[in-house]
C-alpha atoms as a PDB file:
ATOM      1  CA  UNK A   1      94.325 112.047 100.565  1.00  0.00           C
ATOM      2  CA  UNK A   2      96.799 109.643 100.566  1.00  0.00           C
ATOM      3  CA  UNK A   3      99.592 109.514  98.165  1.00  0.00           C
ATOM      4  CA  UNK A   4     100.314 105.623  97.949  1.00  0.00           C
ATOM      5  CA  UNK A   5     103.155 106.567  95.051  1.00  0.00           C
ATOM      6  CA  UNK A   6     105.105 109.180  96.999  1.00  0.00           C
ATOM      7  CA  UNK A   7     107.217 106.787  99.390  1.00  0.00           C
ATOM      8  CA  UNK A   8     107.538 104.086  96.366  1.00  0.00           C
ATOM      9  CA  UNK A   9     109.110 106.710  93.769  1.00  0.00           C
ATOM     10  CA  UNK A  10     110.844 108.318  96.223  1.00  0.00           C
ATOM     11  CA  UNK A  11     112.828 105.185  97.556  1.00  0.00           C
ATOM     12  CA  UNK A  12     113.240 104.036  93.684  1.00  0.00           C
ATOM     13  CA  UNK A  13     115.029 107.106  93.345  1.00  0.00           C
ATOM     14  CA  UNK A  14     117.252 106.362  96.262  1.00  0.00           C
ATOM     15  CA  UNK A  15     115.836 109.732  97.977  1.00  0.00           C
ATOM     16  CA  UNK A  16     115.559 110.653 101.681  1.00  0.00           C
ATOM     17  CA  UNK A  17     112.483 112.760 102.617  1.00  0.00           C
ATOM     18  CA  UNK A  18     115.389 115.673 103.126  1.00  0.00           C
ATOM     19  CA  UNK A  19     116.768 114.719  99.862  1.00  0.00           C
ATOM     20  CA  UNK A  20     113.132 114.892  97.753  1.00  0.00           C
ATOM     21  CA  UNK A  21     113.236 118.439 100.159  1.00  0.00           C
ATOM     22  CA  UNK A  22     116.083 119.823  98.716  1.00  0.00           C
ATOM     23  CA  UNK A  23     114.917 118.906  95.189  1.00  0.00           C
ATOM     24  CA  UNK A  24     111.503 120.303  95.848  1.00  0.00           C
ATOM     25  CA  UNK A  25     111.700 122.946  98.610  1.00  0.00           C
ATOM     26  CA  UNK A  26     109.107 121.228  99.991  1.00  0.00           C
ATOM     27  CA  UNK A  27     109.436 120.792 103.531  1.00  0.00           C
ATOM     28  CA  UNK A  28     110.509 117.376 104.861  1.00  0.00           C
ATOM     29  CA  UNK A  29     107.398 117.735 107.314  1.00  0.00           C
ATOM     30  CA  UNK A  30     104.681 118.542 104.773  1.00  0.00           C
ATOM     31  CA  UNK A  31     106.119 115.206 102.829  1.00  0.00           C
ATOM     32  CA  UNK A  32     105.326 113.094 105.644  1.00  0.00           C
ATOM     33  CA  UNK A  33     102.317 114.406 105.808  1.00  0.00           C
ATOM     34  CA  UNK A  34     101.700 113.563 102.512  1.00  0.00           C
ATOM     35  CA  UNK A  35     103.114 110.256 102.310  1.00  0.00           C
ATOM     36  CA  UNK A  36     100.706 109.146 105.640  1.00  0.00           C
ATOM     37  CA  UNK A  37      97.736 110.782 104.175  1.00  0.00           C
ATOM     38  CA  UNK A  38      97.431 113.262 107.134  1.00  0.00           C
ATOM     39  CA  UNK A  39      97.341 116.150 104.430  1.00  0.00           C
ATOM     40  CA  UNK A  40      96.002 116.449 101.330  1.00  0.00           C
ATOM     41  CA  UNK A  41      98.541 117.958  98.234  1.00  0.00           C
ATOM     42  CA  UNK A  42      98.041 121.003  96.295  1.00  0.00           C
ATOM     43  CA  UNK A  43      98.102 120.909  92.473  1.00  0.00           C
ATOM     44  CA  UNK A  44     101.397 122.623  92.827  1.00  0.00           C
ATOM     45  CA  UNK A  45     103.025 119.972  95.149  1.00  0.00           C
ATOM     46  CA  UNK A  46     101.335 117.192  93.037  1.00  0.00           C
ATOM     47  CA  UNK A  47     103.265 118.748  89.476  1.00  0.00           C
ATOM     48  CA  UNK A  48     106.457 119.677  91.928  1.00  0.00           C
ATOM     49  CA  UNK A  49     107.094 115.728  93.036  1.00  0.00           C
ATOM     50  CA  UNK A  50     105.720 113.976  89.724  1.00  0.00           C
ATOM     51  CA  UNK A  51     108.560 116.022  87.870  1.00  0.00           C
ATOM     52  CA  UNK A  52     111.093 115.496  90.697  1.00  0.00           C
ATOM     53  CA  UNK A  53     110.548 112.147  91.067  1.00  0.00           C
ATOM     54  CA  UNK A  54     110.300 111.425  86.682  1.00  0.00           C
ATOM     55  CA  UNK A  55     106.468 109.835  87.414  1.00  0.00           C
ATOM     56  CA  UNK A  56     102.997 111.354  86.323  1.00  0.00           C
ATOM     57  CA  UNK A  57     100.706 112.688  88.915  1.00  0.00           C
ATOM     58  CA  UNK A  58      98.676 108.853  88.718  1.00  0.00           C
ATOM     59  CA  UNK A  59     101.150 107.184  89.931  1.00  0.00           C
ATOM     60  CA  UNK A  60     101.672 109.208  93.047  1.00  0.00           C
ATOM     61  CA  UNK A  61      97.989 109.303  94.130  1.00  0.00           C
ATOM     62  CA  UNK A  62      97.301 105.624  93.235  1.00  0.00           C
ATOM     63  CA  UNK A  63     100.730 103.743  93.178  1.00  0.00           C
ATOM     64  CA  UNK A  64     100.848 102.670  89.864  1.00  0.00           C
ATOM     65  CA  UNK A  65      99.415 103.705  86.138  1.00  0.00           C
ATOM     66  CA  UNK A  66      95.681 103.075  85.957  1.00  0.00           C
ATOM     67  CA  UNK A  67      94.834 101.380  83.376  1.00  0.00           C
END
């Protein structure tokens, strides 16, 4: 699964992947993962970067609020 709102909140937020790392602990490898789709996220990853990144779970796995 693809997270389409990953790499757009985490360049609003002026973040690297190592700088969404250190705020996350997640590793700068498992983000790219994520942000090309080449891994799926755990719930726990999903909460982690929503709350990091001050947008709801939605927007990461679709790119914007549904509405």
């Amino acid at each position: 699964m693809k997270l389409p709102g990953l790499r757009m909140a985490r360049k609003r937020n002026d973040l690297t992947q190592f700088g969404l790392q250190e705020k996350t602990g997640i590793t700068e490898a498992r983000l790219c993962r994520l942000e090309t789709g080449r891994s799926a996220p755990t719930d726990y990853e999903l909460s982690t970067l929503a709350n990091a990144l001050g947008v709801t779970q939605e927007e990461l796995r679709y790119g914007s609020k549904p509405e």
